[in-house]
C-alpha atoms as a PDB file:
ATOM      1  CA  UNK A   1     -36.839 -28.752  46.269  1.00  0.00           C
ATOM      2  CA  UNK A   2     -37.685 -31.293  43.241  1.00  0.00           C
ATOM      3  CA  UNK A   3     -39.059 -29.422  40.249  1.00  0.00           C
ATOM      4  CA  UNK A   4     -41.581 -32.146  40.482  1.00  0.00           C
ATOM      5  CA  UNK A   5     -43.535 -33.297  43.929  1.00  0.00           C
ATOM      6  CA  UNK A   6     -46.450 -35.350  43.667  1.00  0.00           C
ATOM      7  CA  UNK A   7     -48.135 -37.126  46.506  1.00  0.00           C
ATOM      8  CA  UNK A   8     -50.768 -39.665  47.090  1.00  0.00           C
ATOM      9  CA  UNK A   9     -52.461 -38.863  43.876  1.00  0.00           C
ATOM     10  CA  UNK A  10     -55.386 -40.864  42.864  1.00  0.00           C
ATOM     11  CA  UNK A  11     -57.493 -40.849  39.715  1.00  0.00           C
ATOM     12  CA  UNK A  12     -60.937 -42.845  39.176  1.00  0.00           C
ATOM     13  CA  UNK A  13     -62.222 -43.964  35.553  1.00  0.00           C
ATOM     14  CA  UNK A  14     -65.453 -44.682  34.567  1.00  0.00           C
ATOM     15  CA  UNK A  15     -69.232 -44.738  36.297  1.00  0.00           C
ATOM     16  CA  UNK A  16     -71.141 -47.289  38.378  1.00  0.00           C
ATOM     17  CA  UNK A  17     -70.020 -50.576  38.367  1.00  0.00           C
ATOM     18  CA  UNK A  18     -67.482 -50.034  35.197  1.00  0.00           C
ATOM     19  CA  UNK A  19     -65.878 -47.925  37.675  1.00  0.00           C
ATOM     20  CA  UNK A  20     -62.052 -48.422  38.501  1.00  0.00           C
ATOM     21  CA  UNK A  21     -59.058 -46.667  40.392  1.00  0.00           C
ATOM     22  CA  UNK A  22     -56.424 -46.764  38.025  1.00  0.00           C
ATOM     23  CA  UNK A  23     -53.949 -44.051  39.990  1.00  0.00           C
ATOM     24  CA  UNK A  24     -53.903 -45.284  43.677  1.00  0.00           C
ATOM     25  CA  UNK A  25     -52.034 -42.880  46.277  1.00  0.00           C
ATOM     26  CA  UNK A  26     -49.079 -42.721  43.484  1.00  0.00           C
ATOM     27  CA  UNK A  27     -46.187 -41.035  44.669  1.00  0.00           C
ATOM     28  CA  UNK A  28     -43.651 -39.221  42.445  1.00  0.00           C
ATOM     29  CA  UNK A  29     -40.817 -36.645  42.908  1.00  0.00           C
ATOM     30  CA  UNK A  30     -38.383 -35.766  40.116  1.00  0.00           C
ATOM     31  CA  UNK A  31     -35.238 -32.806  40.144  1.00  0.00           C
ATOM     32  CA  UNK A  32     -33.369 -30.930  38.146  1.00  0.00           C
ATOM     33  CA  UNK A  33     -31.643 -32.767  35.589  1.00  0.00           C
ATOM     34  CA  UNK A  34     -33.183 -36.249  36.495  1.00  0.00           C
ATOM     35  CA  UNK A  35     -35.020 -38.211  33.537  1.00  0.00           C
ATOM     36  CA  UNK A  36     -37.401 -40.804  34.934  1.00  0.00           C
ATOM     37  CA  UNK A  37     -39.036 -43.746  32.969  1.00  0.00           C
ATOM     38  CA  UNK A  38     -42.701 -44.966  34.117  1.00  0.00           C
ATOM     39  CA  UNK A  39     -42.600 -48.531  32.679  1.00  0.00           C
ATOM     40  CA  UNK A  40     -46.039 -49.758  32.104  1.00  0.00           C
ATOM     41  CA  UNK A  41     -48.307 -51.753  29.395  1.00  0.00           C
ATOM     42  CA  UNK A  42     -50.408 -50.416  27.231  1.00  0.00           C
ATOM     43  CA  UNK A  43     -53.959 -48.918  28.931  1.00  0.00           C
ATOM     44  CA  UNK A  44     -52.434 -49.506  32.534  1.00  0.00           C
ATOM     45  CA  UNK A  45     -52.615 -45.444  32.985  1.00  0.00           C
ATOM     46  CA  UNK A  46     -49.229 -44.224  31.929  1.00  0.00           C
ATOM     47  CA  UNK A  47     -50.907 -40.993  30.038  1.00  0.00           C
ATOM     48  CA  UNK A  48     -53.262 -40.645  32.673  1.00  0.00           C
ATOM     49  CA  UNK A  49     -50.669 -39.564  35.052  1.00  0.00           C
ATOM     50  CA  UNK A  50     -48.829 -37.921  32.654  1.00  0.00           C
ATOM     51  CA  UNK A  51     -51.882 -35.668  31.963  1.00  0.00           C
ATOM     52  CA  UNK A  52     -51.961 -34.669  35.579  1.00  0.00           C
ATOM     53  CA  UNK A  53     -48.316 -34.120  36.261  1.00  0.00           C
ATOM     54  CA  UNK A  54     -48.686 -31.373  33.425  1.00  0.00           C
ATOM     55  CA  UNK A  55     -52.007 -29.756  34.848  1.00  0.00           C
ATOM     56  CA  UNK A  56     -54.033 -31.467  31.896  1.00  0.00           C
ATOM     57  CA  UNK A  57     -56.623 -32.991  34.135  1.00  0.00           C
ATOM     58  CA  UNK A  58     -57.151 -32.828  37.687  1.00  0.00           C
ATOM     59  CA  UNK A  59     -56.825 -35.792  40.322  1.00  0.00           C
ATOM     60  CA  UNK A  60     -59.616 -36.650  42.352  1.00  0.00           C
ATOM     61  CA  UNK A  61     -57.200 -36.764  45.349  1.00  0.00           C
ATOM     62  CA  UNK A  62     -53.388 -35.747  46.251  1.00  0.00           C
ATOM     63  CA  UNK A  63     -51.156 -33.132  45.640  1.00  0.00           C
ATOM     64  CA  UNK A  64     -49.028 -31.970  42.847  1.00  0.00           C
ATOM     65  CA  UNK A  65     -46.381 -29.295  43.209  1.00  0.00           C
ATOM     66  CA  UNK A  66     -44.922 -28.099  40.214  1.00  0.00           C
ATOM     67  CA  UNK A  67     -41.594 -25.328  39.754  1.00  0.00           C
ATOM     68  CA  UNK A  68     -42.819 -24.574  43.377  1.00  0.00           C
ATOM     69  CA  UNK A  69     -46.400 -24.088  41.985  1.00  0.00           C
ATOM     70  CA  UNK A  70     -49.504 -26.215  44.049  1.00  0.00           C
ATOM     71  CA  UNK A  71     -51.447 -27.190  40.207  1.00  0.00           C
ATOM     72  CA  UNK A  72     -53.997 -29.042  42.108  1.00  0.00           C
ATOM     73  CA  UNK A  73     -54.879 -25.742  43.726  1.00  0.00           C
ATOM     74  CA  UNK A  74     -54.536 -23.283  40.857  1.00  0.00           C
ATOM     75  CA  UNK A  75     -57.699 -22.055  38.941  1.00  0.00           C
ATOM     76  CA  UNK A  76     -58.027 -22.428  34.941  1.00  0.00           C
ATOM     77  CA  UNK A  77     -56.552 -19.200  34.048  1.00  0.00           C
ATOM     78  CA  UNK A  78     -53.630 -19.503  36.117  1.00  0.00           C
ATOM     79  CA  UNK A  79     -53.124 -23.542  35.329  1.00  0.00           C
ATOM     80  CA  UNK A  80     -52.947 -23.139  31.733  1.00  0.00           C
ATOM     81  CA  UNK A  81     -49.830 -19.937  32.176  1.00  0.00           C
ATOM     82  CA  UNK A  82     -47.999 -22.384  34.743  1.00  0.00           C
ATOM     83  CA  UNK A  83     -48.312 -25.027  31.526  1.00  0.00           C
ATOM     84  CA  UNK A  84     -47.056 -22.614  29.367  1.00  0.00           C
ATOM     85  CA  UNK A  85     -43.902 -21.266  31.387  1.00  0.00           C
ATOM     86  CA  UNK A  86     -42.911 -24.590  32.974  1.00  0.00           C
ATOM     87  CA  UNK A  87     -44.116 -27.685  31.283  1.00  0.00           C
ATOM     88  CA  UNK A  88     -43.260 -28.890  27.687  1.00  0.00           C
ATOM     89  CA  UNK A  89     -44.801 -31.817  26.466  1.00  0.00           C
ATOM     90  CA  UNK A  90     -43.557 -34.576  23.767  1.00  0.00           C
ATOM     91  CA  UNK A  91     -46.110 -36.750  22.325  1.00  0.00           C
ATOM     92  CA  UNK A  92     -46.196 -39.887  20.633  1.00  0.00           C
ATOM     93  CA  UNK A  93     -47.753 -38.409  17.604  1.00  0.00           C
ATOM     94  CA  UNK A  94     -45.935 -35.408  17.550  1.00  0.00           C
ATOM     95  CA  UNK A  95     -48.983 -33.205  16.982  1.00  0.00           C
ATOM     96  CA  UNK A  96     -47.142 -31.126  14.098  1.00  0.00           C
ATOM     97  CA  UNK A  97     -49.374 -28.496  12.368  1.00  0.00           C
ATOM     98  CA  UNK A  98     -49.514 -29.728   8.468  1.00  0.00           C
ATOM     99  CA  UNK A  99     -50.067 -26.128   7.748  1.00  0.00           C
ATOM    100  CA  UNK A 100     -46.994 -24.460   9.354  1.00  0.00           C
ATOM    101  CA  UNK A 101     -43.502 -25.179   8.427  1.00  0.00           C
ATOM    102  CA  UNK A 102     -41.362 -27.193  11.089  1.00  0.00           C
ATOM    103  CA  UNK A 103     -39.923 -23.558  12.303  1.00  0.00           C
ATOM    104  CA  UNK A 104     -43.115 -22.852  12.810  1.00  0.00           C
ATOM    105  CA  UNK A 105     -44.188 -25.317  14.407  1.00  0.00           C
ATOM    106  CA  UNK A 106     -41.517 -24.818  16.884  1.00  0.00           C
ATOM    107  CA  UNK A 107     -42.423 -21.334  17.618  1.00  0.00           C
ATOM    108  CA  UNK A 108     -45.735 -21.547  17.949  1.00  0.00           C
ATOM    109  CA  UNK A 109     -46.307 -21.866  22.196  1.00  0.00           C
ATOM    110  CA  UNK A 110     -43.874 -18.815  22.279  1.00  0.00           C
ATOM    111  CA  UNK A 111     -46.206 -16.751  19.986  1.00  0.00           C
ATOM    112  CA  UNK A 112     -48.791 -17.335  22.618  1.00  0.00           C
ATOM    113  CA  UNK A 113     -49.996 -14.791  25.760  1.00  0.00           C
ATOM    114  CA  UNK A 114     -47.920 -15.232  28.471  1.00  0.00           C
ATOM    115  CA  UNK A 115     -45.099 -16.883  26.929  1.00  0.00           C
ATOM    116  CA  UNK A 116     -41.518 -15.492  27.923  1.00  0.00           C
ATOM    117  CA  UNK A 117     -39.269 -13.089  25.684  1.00  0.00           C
ATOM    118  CA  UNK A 118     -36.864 -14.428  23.021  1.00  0.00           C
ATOM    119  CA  UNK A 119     -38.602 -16.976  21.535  1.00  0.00           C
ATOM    120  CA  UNK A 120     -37.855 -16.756  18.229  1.00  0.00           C
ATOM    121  CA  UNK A 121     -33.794 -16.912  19.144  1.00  0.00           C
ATOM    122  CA  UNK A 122     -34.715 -20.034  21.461  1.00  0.00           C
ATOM    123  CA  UNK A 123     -36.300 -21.847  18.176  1.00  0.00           C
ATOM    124  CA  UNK A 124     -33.516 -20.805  15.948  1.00  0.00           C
ATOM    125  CA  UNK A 125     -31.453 -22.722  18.283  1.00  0.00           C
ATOM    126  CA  UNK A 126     -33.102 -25.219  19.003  1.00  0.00           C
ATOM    127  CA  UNK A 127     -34.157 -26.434  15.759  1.00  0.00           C
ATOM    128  CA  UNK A 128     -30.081 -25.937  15.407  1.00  0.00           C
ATOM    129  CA  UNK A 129     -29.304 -28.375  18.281  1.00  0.00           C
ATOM    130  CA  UNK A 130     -31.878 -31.063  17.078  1.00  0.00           C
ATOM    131  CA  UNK A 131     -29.768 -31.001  13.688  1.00  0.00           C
ATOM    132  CA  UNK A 132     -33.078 -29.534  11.531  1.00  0.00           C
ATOM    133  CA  UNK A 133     -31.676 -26.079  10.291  1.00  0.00           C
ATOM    134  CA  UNK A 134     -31.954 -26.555   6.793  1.00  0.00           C
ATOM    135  CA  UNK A 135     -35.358 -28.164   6.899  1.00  0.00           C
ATOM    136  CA  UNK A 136     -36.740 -26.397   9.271  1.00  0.00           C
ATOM    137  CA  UNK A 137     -38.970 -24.669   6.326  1.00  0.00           C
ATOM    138  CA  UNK A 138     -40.257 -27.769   5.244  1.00  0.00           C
ATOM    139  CA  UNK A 139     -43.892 -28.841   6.065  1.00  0.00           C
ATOM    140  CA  UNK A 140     -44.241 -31.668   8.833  1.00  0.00           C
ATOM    141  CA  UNK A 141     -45.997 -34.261   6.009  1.00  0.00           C
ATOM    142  CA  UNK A 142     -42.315 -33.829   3.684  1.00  0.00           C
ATOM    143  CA  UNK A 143     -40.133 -34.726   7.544  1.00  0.00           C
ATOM    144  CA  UNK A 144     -39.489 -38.469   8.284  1.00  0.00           C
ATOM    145  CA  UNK A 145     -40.970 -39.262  11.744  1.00  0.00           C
ATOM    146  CA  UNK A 146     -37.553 -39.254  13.284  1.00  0.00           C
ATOM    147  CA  UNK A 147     -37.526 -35.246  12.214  1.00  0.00           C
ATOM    148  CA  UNK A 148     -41.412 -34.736  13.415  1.00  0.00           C
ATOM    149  CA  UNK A 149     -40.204 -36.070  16.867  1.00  0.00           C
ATOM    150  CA  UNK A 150     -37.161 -33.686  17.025  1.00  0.00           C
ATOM    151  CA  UNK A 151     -38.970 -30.955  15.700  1.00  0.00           C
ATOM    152  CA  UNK A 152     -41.825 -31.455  18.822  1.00  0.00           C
ATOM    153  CA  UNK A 153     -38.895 -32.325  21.335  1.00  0.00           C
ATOM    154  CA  UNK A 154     -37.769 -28.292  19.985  1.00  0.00           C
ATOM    155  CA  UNK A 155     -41.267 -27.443  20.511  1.00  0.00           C
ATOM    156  CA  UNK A 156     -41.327 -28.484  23.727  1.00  0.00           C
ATOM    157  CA  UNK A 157     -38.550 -26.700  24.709  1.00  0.00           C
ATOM    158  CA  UNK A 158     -38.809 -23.341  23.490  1.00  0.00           C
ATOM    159  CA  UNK A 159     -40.966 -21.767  26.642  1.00  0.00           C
ATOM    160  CA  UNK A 160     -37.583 -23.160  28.918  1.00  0.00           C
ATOM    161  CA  UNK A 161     -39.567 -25.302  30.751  1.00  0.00           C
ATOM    162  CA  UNK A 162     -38.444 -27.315  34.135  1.00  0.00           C
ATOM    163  CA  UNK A 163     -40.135 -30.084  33.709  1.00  0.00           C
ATOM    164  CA  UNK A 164     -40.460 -32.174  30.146  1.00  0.00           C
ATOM    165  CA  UNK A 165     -43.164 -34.913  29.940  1.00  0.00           C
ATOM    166  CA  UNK A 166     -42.856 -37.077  27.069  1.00  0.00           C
ATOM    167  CA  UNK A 167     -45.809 -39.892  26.370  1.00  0.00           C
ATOM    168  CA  UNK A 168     -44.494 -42.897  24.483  1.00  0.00           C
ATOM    169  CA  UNK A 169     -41.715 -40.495  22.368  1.00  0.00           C
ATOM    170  CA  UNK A 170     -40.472 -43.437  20.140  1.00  0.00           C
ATOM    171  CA  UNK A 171     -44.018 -45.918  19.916  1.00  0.00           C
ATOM    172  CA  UNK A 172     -44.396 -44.464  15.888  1.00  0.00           C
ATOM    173  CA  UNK A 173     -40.025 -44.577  15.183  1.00  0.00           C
ATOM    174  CA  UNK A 174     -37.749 -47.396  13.898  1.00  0.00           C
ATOM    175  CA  UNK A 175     -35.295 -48.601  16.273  1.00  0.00           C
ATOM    176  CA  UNK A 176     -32.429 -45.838  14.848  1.00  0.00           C
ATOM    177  CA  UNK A 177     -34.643 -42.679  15.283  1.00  0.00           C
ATOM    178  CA  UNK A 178     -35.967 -43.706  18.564  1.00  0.00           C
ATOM    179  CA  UNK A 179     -32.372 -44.218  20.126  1.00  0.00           C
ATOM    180  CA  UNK A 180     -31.650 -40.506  18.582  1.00  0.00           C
ATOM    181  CA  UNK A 181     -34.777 -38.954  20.075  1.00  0.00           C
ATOM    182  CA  UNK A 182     -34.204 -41.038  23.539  1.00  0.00           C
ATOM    183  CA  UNK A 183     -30.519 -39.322  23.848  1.00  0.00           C
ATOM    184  CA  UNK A 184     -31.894 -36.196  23.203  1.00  0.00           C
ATOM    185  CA  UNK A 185     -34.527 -36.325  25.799  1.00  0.00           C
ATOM    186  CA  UNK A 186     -31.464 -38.117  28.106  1.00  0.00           C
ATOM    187  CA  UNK A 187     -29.236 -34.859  27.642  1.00  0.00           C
ATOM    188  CA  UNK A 188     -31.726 -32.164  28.611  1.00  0.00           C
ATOM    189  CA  UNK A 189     -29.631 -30.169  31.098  1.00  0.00           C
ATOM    190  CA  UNK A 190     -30.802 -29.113  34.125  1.00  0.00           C
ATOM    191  CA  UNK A 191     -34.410 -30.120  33.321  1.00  0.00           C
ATOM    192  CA  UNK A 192     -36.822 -32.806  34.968  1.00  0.00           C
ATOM    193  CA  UNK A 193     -37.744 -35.432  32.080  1.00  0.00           C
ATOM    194  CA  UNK A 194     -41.155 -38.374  32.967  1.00  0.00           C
ATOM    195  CA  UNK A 195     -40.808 -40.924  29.584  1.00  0.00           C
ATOM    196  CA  UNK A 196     -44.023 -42.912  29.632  1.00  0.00           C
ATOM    197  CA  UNK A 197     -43.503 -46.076  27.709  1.00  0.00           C
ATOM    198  CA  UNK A 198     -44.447 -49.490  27.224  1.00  0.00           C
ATOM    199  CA  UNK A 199     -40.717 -49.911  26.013  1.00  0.00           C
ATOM    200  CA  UNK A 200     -37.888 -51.596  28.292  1.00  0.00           C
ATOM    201  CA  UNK A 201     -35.214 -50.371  25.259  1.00  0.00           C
ATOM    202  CA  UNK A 202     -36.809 -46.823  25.653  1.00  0.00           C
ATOM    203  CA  UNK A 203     -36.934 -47.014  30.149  1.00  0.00           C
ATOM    204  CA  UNK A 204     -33.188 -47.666  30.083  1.00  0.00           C
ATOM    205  CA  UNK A 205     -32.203 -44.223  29.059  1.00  0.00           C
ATOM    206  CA  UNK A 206     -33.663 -43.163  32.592  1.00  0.00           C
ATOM    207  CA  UNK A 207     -31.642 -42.371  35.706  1.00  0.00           C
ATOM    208  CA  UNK A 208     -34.919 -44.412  37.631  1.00  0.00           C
ATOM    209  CA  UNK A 209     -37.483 -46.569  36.724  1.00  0.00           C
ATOM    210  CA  UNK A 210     -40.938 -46.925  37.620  1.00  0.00           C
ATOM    211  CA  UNK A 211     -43.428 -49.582  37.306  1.00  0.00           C
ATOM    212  CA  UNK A 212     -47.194 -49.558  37.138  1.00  0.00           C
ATOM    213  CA  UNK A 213     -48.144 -51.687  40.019  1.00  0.00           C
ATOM    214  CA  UNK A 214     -51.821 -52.013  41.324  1.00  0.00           C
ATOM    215  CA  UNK A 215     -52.570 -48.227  40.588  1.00  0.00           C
ATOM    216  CA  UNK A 216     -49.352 -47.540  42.123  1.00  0.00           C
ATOM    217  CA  UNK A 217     -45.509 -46.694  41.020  1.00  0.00           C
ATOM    218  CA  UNK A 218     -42.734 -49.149  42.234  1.00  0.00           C
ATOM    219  CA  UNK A 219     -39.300 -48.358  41.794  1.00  0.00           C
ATOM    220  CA  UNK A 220     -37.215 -51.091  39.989  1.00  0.00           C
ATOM    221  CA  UNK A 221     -33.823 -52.138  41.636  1.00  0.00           C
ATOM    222  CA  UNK A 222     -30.788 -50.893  39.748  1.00  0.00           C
ATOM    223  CA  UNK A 223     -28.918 -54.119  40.094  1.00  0.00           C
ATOM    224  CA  UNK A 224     -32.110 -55.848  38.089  1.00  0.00           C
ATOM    225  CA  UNK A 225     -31.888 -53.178  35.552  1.00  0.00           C
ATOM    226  CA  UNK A 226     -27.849 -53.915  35.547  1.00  0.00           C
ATOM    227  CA  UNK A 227     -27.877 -57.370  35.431  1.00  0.00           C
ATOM    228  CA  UNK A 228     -31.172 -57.637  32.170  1.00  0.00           C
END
């Protein structure tokens, strides 16, 4: 079973005659240790569909089954523990707390109800394996971007989650921190990974690519991706 199953998913923007479908019976399944790229331009509904793989908004139609787990189905109570326990999320902006240190930071969705055991050992160790030990007591504005992302990517990971979405990870990182943070999200072991990006560089990290197509996903041939 793929950690992530989604089928015939639509989503509809706007009222009245500024209304559009911008998700159109998308399919999308993802497993264990798989990273897939959605390649798409800017506004063309990337984080739209990233928001409803991770039980952030609801589609108007489809299904999404998540860790075994129908979200489409799930009241609010029960949607925001499956987020907790089996979704972490990597944003373009990282979406540090200026307040708390980068530790944490890191430990802050295992301080809340619901969240698993351990979670102070998981950030320890993560912050360890994103190389941030010794600044991990630092406040997010004294970090360069390449150490906000890593620091979130830790973040994201200290529930365990199955499933990592990651919207646009390298859009605010030069060219040398975004390759970093890409091969970190590329060697997530045993985890699902969905990179939205608007970045060819940043899609061929993925195992598949995915276009935005007339509300829909296409997959892109490997021997085009070979061959560019």
């Amino acid at each position: 079973m793929p950690v992530l199953d989604a089928r015939g998913i639509v989503k509809t923007l706007g009222v009245g005659r500024a209304q559009r479908r911008i998700l159109d019976a998308v399919d999308l399944q993802v497993e264990a240790g798989e990273v897939v790229a959605v390649l798409g331009r800017s506004g063309s509904g990337k984080s739209t569909l990233l928001h409803l793989l991770g039980g952030l908004d609801r589609p108007d139609a489809g299904r999404i089954v998540l860790a075994g787990v129908d979200i489409t189905t799930q009241r609010p109570r029960a949607l925001a523990r499956t987020r907790l326990r089996h979704v972490g999320f990597v944003f373009q902006s990282f979406h540090l707390i200026e307040e708390l240190s980068g530790e944490e930071n890191v430990l802050l969705p295992a301080r809340l109800p619901g969240a698993g055991r351990d979670g102070e050992r998981r950030a320890r160790r993560l912050i360890g394996e994103v190389g941030l030990t010794e600044i991990a007591g630092r406040r997010p504005h004294e970090l360069s971007g390449g150490e906000q992302q890593r620091l979130a990517i830790a973040r994201a990971l200290v529930n365990d989650p199955e499933l990592v979405l990651a919207d646009e990870p390298t859009g605010n990182l030069d060219q040398e921190n975004g390759a970093a943070v890409l091969s970190l999200l590329r060697n997530l072991h045993r985890r699902a990974v969905v990179i939205v990006t608007h970045e060819p560089e940043a899609a061929a990290f993925a195992d598949r690519v995915m276009h935005r197509e007339a509300g829909r996903l296409v997959e892109q041939d490997v021997r085009l991706r070979e061959s560019a």
